[in-house]
C-alpha atoms as a PDB file:
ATOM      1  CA  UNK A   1       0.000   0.000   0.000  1.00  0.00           C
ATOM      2  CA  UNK A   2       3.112   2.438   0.792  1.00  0.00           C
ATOM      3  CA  UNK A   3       4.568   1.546  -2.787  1.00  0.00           C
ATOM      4  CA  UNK A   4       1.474   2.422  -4.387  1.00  0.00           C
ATOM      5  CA  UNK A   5       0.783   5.321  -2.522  1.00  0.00           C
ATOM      6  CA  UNK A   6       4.501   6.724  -3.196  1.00  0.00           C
ATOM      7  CA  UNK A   7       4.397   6.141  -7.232  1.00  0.00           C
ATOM      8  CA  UNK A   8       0.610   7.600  -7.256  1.00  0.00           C
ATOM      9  CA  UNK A   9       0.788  10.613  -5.367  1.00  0.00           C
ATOM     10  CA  UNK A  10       3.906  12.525  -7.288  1.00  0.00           C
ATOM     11  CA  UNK A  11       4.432  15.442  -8.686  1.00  0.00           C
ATOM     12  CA  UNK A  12       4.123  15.007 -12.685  1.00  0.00           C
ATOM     13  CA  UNK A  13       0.269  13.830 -11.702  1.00  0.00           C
ATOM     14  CA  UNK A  14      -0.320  16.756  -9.880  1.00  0.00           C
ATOM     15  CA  UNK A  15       0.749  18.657 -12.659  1.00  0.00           C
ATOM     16  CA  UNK A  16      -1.419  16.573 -14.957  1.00  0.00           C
ATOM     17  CA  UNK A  17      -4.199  17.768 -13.002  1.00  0.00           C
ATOM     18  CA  UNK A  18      -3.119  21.674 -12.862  1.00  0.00           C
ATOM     19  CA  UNK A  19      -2.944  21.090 -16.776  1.00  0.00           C
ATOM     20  CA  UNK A  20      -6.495  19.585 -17.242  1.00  0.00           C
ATOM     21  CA  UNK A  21      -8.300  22.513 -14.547  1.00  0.00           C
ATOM     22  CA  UNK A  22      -6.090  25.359 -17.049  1.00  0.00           C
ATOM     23  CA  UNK A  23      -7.990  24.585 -20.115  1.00  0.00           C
ATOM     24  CA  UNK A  24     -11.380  25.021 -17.957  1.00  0.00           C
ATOM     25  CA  UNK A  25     -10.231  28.152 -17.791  1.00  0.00           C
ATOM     26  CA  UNK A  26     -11.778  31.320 -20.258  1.00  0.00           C
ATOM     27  CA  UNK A  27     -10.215  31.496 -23.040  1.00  0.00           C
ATOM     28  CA  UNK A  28      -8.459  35.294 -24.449  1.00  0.00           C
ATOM     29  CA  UNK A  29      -9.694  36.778 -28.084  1.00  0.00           C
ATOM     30  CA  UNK A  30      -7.251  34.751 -30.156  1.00  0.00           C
ATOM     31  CA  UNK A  31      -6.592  35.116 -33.955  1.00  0.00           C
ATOM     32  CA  UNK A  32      -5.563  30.977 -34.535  1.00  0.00           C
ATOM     33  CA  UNK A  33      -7.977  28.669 -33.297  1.00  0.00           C
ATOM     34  CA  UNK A  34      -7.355  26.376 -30.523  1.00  0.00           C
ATOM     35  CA  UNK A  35      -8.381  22.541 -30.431  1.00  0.00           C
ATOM     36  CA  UNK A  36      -7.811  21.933 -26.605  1.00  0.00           C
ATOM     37  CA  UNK A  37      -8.916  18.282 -27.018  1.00  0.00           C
ATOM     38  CA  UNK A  38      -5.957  17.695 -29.117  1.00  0.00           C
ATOM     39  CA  UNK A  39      -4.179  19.110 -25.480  1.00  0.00           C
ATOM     40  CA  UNK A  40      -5.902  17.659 -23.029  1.00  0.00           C
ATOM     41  CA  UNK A  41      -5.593  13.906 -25.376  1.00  0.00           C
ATOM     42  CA  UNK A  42      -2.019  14.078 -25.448  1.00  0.00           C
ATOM     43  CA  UNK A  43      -1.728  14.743 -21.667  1.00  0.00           C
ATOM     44  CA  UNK A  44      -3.577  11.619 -20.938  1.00  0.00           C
ATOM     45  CA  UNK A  45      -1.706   9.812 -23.245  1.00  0.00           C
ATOM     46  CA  UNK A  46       1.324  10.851 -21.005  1.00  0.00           C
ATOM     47  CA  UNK A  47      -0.387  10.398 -17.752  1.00  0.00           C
ATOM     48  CA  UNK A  48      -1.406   6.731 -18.976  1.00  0.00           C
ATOM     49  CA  UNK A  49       1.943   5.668 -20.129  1.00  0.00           C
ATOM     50  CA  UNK A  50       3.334   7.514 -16.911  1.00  0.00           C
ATOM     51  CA  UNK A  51       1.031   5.484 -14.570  1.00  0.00           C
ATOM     52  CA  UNK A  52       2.135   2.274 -16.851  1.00  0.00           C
ATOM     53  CA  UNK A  53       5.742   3.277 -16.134  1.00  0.00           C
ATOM     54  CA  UNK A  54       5.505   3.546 -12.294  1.00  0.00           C
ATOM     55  CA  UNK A  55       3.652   0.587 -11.662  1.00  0.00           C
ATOM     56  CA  UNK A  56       5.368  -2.245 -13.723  1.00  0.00           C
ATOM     57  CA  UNK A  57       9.062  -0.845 -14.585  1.00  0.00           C
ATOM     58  CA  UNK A  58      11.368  -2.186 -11.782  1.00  0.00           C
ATOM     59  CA  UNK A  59      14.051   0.220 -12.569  1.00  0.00           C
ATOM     60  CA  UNK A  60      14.330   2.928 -10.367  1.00  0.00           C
ATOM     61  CA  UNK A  61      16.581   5.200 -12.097  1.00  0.00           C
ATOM     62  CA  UNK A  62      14.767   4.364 -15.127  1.00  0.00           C
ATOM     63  CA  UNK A  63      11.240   5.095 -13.186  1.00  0.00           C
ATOM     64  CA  UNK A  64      13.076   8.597 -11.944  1.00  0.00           C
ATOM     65  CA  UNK A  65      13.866   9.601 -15.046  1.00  0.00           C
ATOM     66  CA  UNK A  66      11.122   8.876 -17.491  1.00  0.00           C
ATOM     67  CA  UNK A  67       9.154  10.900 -14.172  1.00  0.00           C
ATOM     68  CA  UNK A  68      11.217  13.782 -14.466  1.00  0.00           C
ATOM     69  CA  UNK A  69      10.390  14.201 -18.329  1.00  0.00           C
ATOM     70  CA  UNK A  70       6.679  13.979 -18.543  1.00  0.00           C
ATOM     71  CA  UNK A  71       6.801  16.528 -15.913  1.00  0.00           C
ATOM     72  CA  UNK A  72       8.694  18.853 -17.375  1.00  0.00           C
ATOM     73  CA  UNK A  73       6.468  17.656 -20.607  1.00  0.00           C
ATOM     74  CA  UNK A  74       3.261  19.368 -18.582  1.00  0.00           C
ATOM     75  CA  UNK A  75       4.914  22.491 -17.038  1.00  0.00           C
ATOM     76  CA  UNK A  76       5.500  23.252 -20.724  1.00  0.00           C
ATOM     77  CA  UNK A  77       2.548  22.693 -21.378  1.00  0.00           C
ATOM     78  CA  UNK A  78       0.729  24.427 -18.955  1.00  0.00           C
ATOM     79  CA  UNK A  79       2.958  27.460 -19.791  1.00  0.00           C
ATOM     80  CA  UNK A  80       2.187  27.442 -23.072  1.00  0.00           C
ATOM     81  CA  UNK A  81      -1.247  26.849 -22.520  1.00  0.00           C
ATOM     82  CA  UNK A  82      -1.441  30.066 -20.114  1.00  0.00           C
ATOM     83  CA  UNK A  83       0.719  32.135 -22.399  1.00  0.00           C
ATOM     84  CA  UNK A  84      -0.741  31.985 -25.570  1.00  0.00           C
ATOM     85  CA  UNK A  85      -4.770  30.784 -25.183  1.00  0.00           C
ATOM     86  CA  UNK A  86      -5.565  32.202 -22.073  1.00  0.00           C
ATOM     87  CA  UNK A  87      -3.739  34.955 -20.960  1.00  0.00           C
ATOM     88  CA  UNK A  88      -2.959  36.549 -24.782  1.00  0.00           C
ATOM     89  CA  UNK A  89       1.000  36.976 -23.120  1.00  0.00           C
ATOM     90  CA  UNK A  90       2.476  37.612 -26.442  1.00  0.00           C
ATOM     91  CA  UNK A  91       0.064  40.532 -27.463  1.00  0.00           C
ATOM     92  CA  UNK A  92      -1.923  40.315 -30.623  1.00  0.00           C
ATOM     93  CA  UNK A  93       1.132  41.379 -32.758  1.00  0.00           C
ATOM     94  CA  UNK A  94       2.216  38.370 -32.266  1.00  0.00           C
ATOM     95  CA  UNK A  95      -0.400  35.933 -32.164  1.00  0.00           C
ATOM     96  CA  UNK A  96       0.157  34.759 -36.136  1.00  0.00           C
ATOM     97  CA  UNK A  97       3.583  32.988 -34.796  1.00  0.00           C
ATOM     98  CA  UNK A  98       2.953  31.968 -31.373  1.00  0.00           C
ATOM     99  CA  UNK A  99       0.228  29.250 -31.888  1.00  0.00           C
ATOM    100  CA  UNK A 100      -1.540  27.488 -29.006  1.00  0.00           C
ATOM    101  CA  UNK A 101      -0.517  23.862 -28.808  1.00  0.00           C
ATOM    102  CA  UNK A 102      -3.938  22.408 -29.897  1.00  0.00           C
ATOM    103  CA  UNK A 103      -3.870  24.267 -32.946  1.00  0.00           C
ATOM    104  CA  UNK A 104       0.014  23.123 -33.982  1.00  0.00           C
ATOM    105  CA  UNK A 105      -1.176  19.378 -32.981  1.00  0.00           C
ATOM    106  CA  UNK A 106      -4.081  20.109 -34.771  1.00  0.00           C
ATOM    107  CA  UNK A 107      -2.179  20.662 -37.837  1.00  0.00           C
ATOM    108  CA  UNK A 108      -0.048  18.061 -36.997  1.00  0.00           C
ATOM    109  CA  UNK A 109      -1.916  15.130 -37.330  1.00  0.00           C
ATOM    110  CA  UNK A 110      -3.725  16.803 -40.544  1.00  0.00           C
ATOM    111  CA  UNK A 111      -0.729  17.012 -42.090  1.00  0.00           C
ATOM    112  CA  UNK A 112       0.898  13.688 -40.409  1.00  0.00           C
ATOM    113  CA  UNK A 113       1.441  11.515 -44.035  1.00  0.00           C
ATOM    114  CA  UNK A 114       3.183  14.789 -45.664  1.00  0.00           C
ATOM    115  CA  UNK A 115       5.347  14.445 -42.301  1.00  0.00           C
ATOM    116  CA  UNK A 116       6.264  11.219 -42.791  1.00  0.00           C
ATOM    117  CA  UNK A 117       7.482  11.573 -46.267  1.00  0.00           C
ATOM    118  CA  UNK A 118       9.791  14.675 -45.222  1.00  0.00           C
ATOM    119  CA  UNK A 119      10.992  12.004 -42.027  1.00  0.00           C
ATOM    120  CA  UNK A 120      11.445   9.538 -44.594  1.00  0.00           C
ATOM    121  CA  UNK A 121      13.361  11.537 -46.694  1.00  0.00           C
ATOM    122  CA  UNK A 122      15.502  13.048 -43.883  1.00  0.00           C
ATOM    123  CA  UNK A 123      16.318   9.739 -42.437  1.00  0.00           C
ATOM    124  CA  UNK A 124      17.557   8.808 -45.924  1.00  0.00           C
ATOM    125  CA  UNK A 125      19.842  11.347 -46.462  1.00  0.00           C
ATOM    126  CA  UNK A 126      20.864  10.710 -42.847  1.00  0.00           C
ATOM    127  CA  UNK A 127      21.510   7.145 -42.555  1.00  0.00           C
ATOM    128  CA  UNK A 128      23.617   6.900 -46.003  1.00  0.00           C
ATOM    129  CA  UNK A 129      25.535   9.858 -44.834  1.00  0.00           C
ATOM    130  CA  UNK A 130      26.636   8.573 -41.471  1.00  0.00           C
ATOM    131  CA  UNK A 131      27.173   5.220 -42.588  1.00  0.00           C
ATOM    132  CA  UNK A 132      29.617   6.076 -45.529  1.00  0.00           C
ATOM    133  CA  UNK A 133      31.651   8.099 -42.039  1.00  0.00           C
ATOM    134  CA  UNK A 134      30.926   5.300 -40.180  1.00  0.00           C
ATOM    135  CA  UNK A 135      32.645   2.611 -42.864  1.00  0.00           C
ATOM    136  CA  UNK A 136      35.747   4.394 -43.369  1.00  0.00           C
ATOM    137  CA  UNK A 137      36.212   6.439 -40.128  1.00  0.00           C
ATOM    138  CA  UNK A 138      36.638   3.704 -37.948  1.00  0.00           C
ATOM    139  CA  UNK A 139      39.002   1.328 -40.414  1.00  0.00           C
ATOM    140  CA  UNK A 140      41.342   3.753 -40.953  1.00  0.00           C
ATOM    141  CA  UNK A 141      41.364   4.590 -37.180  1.00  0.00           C
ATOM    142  CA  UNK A 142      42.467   1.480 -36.476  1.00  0.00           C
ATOM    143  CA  UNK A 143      45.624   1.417 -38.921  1.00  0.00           C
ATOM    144  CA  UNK A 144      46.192   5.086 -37.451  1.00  0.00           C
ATOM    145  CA  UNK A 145      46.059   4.311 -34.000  1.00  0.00           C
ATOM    146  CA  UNK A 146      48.213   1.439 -33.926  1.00  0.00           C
ATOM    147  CA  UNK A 147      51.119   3.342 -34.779  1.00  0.00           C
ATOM    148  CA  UNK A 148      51.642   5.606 -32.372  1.00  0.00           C
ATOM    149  CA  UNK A 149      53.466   8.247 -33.975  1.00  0.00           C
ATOM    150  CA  UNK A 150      51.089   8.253 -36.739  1.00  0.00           C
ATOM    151  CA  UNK A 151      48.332   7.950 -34.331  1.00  0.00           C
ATOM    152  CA  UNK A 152      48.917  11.125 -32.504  1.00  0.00           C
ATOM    153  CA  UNK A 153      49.362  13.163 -35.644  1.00  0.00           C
ATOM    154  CA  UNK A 154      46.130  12.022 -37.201  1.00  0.00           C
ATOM    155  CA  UNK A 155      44.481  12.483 -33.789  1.00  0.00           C
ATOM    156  CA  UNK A 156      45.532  16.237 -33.627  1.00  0.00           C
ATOM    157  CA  UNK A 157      44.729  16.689 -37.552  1.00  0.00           C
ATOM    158  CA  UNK A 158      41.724  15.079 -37.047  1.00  0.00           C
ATOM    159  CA  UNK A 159      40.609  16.809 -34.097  1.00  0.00           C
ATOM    160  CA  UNK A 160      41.192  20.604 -35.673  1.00  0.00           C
ATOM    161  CA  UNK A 161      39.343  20.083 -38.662  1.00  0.00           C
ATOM    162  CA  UNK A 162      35.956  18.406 -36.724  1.00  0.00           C
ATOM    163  CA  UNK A 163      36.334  21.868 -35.077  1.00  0.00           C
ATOM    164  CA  UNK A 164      35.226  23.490 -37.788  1.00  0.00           C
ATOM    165  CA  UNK A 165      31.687  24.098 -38.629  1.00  0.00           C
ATOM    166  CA  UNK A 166      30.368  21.589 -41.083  1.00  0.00           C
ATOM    167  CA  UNK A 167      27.873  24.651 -42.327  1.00  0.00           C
ATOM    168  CA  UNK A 168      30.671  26.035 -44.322  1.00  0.00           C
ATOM    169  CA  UNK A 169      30.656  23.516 -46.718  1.00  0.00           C
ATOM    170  CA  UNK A 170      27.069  23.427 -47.292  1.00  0.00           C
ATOM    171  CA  UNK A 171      27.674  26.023 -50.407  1.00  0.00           C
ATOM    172  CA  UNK A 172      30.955  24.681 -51.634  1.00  0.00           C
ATOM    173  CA  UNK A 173      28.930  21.357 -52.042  1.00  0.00           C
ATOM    174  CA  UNK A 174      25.928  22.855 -53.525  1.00  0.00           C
ATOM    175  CA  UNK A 175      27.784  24.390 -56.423  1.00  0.00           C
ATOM    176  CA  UNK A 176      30.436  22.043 -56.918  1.00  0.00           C
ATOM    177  CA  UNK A 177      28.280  18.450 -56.617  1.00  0.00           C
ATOM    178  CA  UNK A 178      25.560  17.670 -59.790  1.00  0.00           C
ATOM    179  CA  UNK A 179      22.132  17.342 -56.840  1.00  0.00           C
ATOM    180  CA  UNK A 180      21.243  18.294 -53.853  1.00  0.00           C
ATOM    181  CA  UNK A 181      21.251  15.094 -52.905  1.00  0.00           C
ATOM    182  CA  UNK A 182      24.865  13.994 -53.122  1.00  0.00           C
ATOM    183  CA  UNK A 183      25.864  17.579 -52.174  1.00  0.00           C
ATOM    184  CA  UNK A 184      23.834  16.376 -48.736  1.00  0.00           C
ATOM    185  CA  UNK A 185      25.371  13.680 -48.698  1.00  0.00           C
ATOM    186  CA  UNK A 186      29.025  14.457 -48.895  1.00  0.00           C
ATOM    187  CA  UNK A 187      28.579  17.300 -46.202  1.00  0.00           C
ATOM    188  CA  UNK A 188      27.202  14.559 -43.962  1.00  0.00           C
ATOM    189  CA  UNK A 189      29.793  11.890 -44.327  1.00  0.00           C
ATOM    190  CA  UNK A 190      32.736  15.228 -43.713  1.00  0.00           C
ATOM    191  CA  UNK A 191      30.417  16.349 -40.663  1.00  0.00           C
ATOM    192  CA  UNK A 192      30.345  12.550 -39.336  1.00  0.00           C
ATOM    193  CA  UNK A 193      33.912  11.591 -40.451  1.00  0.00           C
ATOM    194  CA  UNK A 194      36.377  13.451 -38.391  1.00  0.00           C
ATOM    195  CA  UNK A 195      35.002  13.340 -34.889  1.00  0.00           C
ATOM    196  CA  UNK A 196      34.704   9.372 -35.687  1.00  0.00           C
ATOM    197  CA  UNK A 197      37.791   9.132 -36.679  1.00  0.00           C
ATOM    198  CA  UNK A 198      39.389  11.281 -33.982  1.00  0.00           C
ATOM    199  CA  UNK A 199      37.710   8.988 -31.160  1.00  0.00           C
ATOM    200  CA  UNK A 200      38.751   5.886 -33.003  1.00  0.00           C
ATOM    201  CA  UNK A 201      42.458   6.852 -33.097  1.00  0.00           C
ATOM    202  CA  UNK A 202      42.039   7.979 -29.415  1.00  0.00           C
ATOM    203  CA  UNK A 203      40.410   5.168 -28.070  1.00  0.00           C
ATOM    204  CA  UNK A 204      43.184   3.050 -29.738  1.00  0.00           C
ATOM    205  CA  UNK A 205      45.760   4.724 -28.315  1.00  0.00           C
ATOM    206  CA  UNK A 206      44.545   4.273 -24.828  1.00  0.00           C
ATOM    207  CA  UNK A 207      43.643   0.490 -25.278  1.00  0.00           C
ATOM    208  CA  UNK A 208      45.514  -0.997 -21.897  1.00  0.00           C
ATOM    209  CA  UNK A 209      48.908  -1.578 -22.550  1.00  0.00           C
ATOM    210  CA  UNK A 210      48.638  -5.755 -21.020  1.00  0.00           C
ATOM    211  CA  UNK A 211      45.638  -6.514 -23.160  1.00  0.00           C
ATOM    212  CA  UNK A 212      47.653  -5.607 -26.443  1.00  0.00           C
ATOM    213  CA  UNK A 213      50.904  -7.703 -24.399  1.00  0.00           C
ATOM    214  CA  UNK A 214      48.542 -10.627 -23.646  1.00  0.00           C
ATOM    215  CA  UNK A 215      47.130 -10.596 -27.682  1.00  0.00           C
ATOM    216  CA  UNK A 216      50.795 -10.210 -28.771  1.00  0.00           C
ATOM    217  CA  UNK A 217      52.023 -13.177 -26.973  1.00  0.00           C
ATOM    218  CA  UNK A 218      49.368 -15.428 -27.831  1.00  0.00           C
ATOM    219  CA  UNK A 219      50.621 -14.421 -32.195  1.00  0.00           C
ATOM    220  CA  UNK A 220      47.759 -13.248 -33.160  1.00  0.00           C
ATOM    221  CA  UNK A 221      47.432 -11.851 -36.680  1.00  0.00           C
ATOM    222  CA  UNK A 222      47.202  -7.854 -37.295  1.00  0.00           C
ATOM    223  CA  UNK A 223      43.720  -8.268 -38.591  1.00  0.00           C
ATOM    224  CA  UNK A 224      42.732  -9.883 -35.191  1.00  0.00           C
ATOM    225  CA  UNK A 225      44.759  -8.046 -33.196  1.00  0.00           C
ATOM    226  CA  UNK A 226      43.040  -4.269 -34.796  1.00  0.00           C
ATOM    227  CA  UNK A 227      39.626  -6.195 -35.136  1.00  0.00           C
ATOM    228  CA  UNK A 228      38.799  -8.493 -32.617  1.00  0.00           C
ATOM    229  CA  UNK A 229      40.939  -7.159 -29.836  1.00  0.00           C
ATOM    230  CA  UNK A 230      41.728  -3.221 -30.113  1.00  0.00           C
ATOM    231  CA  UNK A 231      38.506  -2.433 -31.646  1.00  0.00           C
ATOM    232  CA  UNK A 232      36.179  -4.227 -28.328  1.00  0.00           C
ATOM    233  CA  UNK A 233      38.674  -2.356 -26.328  1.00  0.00           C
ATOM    234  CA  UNK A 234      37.802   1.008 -28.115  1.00  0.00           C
ATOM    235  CA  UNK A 235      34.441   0.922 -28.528  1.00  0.00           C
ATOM    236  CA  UNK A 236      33.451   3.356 -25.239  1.00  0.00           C
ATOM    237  CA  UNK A 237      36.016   6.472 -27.192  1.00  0.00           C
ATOM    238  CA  UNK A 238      34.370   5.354 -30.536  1.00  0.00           C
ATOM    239  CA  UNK A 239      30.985   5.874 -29.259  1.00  0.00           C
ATOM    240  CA  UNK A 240      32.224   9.233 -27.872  1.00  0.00           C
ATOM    241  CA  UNK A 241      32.915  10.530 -31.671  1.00  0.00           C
ATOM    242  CA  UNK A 242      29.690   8.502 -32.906  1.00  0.00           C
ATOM    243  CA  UNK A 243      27.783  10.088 -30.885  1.00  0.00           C
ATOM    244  CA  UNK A 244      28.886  13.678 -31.475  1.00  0.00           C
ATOM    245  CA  UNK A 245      29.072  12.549 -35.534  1.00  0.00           C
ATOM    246  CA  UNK A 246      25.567  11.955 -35.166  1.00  0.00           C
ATOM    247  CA  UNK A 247      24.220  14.671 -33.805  1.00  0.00           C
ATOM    248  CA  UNK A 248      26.246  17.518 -36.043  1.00  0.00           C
ATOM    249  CA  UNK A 249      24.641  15.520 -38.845  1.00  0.00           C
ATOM    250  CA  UNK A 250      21.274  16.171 -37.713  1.00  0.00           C
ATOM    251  CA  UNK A 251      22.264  19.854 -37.349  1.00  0.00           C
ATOM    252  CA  UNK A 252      23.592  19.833 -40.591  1.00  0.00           C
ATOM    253  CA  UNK A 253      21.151  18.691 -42.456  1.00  0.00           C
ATOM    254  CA  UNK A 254      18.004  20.766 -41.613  1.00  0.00           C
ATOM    255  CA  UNK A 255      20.524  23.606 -42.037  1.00  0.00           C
ATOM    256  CA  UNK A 256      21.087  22.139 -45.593  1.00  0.00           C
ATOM    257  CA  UNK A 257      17.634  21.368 -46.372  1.00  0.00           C
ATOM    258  CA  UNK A 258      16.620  24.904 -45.380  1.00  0.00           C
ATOM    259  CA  UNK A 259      18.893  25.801 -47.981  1.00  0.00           C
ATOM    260  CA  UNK A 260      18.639  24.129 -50.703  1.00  0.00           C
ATOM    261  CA  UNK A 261      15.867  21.121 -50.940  1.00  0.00           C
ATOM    262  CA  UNK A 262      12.841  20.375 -52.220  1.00  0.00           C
ATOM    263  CA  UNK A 263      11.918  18.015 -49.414  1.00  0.00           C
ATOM    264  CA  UNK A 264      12.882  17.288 -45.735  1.00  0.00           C
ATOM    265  CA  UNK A 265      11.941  18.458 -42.427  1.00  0.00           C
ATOM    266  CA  UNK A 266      14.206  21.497 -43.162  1.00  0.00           C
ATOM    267  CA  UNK A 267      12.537  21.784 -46.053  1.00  0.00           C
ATOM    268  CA  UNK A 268       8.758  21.001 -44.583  1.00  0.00           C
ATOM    269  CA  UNK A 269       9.723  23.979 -41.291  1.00  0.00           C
ATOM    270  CA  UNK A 270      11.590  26.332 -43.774  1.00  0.00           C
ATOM    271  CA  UNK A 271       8.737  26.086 -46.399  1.00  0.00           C
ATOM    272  CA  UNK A 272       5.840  27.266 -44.391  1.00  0.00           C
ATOM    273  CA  UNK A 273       7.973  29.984 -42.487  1.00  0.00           C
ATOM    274  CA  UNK A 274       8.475  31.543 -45.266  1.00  0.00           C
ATOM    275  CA  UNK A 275       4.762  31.899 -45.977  1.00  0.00           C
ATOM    276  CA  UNK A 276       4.054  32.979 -42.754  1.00  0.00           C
ATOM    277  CA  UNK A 277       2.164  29.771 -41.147  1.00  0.00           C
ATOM    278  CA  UNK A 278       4.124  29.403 -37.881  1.00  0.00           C
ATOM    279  CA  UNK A 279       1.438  26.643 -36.805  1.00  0.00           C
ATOM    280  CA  UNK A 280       3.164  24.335 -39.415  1.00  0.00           C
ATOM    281  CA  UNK A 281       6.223  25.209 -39.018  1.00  0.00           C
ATOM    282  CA  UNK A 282       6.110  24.303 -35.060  1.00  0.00           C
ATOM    283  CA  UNK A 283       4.867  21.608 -36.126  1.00  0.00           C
ATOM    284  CA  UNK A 284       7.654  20.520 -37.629  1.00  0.00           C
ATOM    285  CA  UNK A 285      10.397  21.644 -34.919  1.00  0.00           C
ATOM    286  CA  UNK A 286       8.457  19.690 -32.558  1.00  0.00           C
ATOM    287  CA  UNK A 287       8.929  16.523 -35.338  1.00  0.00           C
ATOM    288  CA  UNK A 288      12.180  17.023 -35.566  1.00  0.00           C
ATOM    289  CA  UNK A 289      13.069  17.291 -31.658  1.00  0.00           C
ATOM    290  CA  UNK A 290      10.855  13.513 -31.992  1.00  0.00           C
ATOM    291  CA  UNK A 291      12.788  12.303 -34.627  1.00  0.00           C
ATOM    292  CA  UNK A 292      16.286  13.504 -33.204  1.00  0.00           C
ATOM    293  CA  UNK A 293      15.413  11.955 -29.137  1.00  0.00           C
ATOM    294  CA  UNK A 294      14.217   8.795 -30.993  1.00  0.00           C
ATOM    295  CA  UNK A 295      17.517   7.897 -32.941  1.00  0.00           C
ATOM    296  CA  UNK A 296      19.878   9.098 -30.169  1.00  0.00           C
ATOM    297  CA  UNK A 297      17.525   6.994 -27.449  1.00  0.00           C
ATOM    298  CA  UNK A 298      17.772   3.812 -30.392  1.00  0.00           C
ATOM    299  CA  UNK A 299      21.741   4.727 -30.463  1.00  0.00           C
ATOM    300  CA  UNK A 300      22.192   4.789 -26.902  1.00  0.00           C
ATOM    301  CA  UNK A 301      20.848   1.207 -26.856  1.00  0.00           C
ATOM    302  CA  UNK A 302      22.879  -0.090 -28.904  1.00  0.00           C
ATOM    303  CA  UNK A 303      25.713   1.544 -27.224  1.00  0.00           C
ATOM    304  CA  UNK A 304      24.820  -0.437 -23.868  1.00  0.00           C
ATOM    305  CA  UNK A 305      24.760  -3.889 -25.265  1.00  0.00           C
ATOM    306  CA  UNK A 306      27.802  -3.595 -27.206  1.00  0.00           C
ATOM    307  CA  UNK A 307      29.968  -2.122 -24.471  1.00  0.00           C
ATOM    308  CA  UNK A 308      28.088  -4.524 -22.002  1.00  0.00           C
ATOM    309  CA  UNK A 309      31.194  -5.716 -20.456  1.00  0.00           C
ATOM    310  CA  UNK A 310      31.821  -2.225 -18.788  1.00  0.00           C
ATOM    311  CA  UNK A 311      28.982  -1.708 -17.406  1.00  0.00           C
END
């Protein structure tokens, strides 16, 4: 009865309940129409998956954390709610791109399918991108890092040019490349390329000196020795450049498709924005905040069960 009584009574369903009384309240003149059933159905949604998530997950830290979101999910929403809908906070000059969130899920889930194509097509462009970096970064790594005087060249080399902005070459690629597409491309595979490759060269050259002794006296090839042995040992630096390859791509390529293409979620945010329907384009900043948690949560799974043994 305690247990229950300590997952039920917290402060994300309180909030939940703060959220649901708000929309009882009058609502302000407003210019954009607001659909607060679109509101209050996503904040059940939360509070039933919350209530799911207290009750039958058995890990606390998990528990604690999923909490902590949704909670901070519903202050923004009551915020927003309360700023925009209710209380007019923004002023009427301002009402045409500060939309109340029923009106930019509204428009979300009208416009889900053309969503889904410009997700489709982002992923796309992603994915090839990052796996081209991925292919060769990490390889050549490996033949860097073993030597060690070629290893901390390369790491020093590599590390100064992931410093600079990726963005820069967005126009070089443009003009010099035949589409958009393999100009895209290209300035994804740079963007994901160096920081992989600088982690890979680092985490080789801090592999534990008696693991590389213990492979060494056992005669093990150099193909098992970089694959099978160094690379395992590696993995937590490689993830470390993965990681940060990944998410400059994503920032590289709505910059890129806000540029230049004819399809994308930079396309799909930059598109509307420039014709003045801010409840579209939010809708599409929120898809792309989905899109960007969901791959990096998906990532960071994989990153636990292959580096298992450290945990």
């Amino acid at each position: 009865m305690k247990m229950i009584f300590k997952r039920l009574f917290i402060i994300p369903n309180a909030l939940f309940a703060v959220l649901i009384l708000v929309q009882l309240l009058p609502d302000k003149p407003y210019r954009i129409k607001d659909y607060p059933l679109y509101t209050i159905g996503l904040a059940v949604a939360l509070e039933v998956i919350l209530l799911s998530v207290s009750f039958f997950v058995k890990k606390e830290r998990f528990r604690r954390v999923f909490t902590d979101v949704v909670g901070v999910i519903f202050v923004f929403l009551i915020f927003w709610v309360l700023a925009t809908i209710k209380f007019d906070l923004p002023g009427n000059a301002k009402q045409a791109v500060f939309p109340p969130p029923g009106a930019v899920l509204d428009r979300f889930v009208l416009d889900f399918g053309q969503i889904l194509i410009n997700v489709k097509d982002s992923l796309a462009l992603i994915f090839k991108g990052y796996l081209i970096a991925v292919v060769i970064a990490i390889p050549l790594g490996l033949f860097l890092g073993w030597n060690t005087r070629i290893g901390d060249a390369a790491g020093y080399i590599a590390k100064f040019l992931s410093s600079i902005s990726p963005i820069v070459y967005i126009p070089y690629a443009i003009v010099l490349l035949p589409t958009f597409h393999h100009a895209s491309v290209f300035v994804i595979v740079l963007a994901s390329f160096w920081p992989i490759l600088a982690s890979t060269v680092s985490g080789v050259l801090n592999v534990e000196k008696p693991i590389v002794d213990s492979a060494k006296t056992l005669c093990v090839g150099r193909f098992t020795m970089l694959f099978q042995i160094i690379l395992p040992a590696a993995l937590p630096h490689i993830f470390i450049g993965c990681n940060q390859g990944l998410s400059v791509s994503f920032i590289l390529l709505v910059s890129a498709e806000m540029i230049g293409a004819r399809s994308g979620l930079g396309y799909y945010v930059n598109n509307y924005a420039n014709f003045g329907n801010y409840t579209n384009a939010l809708a599409g900043v929120f898809t792309i905040g989905i899109v960007v948690t969901a791959i990096t949560f998906l990532f960071n799974l994989l990153q636990r069960y292959l580096v298992r043994w450290k945990q």
